[in-house]
Protein backbone atom coordinates (compact mmCIF):
# COMPACT_ATOMS: atom_id res chain seq x y z
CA UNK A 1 231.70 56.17 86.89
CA UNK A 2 230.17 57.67 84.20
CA UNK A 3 226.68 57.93 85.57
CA UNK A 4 227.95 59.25 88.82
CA UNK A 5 230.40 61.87 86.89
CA UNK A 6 226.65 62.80 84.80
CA UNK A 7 224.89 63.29 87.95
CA UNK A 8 227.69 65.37 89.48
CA UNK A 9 227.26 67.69 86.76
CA UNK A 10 223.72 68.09 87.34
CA UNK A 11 223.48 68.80 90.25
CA UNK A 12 225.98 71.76 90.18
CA UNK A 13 224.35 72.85 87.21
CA UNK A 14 220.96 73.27 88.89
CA UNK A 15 222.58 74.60 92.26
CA UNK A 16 224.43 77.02 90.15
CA UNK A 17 221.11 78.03 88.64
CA UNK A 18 219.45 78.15 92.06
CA UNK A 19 221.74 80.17 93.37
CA UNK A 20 221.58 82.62 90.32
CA UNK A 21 217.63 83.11 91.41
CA UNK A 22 218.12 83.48 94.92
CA UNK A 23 220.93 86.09 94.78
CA UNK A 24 218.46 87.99 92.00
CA UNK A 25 215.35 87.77 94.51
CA UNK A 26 217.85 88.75 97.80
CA UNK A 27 217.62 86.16 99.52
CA UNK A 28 220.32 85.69 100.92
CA UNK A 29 220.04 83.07 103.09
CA UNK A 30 219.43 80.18 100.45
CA UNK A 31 222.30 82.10 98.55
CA UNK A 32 224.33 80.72 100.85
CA UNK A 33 222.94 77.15 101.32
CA UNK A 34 223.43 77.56 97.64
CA UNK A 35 226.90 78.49 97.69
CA UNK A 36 227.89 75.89 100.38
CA UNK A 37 226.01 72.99 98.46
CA UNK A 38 228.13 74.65 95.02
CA UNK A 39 231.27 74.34 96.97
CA UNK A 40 230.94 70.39 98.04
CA UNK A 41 229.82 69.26 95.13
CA UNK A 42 232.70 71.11 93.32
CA UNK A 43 234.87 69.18 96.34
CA UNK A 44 233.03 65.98 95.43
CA UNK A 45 234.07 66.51 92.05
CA UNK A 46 237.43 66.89 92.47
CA UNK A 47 238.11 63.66 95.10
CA UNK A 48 236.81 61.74 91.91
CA UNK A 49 238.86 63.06 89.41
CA UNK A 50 235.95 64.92 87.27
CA UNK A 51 236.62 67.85 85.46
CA UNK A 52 234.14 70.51 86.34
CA UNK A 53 234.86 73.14 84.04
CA UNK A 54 232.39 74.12 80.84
């Protein structure tokens, strides 16, 4: 578990970032492929018990 609960945290971490740039350049269309991805990997997160916050 704790390899997948690593990689987890990765991945938001870049998605969070890469939706940072996106919504600074205006586009807003991979702003919200962004967003969605954000949102089921926070879901993803939470079915497996892993605590998300900072």
């Amino acid at each position: 578990m704790g390899e997948f609960m690593a990689e987890i945290k990765v991945r938001i971490n870049e998605t969070y970032r890469s939706l940072q740039t996106a919504q600074a350049a205006g586009d807003d269309h991979l702003a919200d492929t962004q967003a969605a991805e954000l949102e089921d990997l926070y879901r993803m997160a939470a079915r497996n018990g892993i605590d998300t916050r900072p």
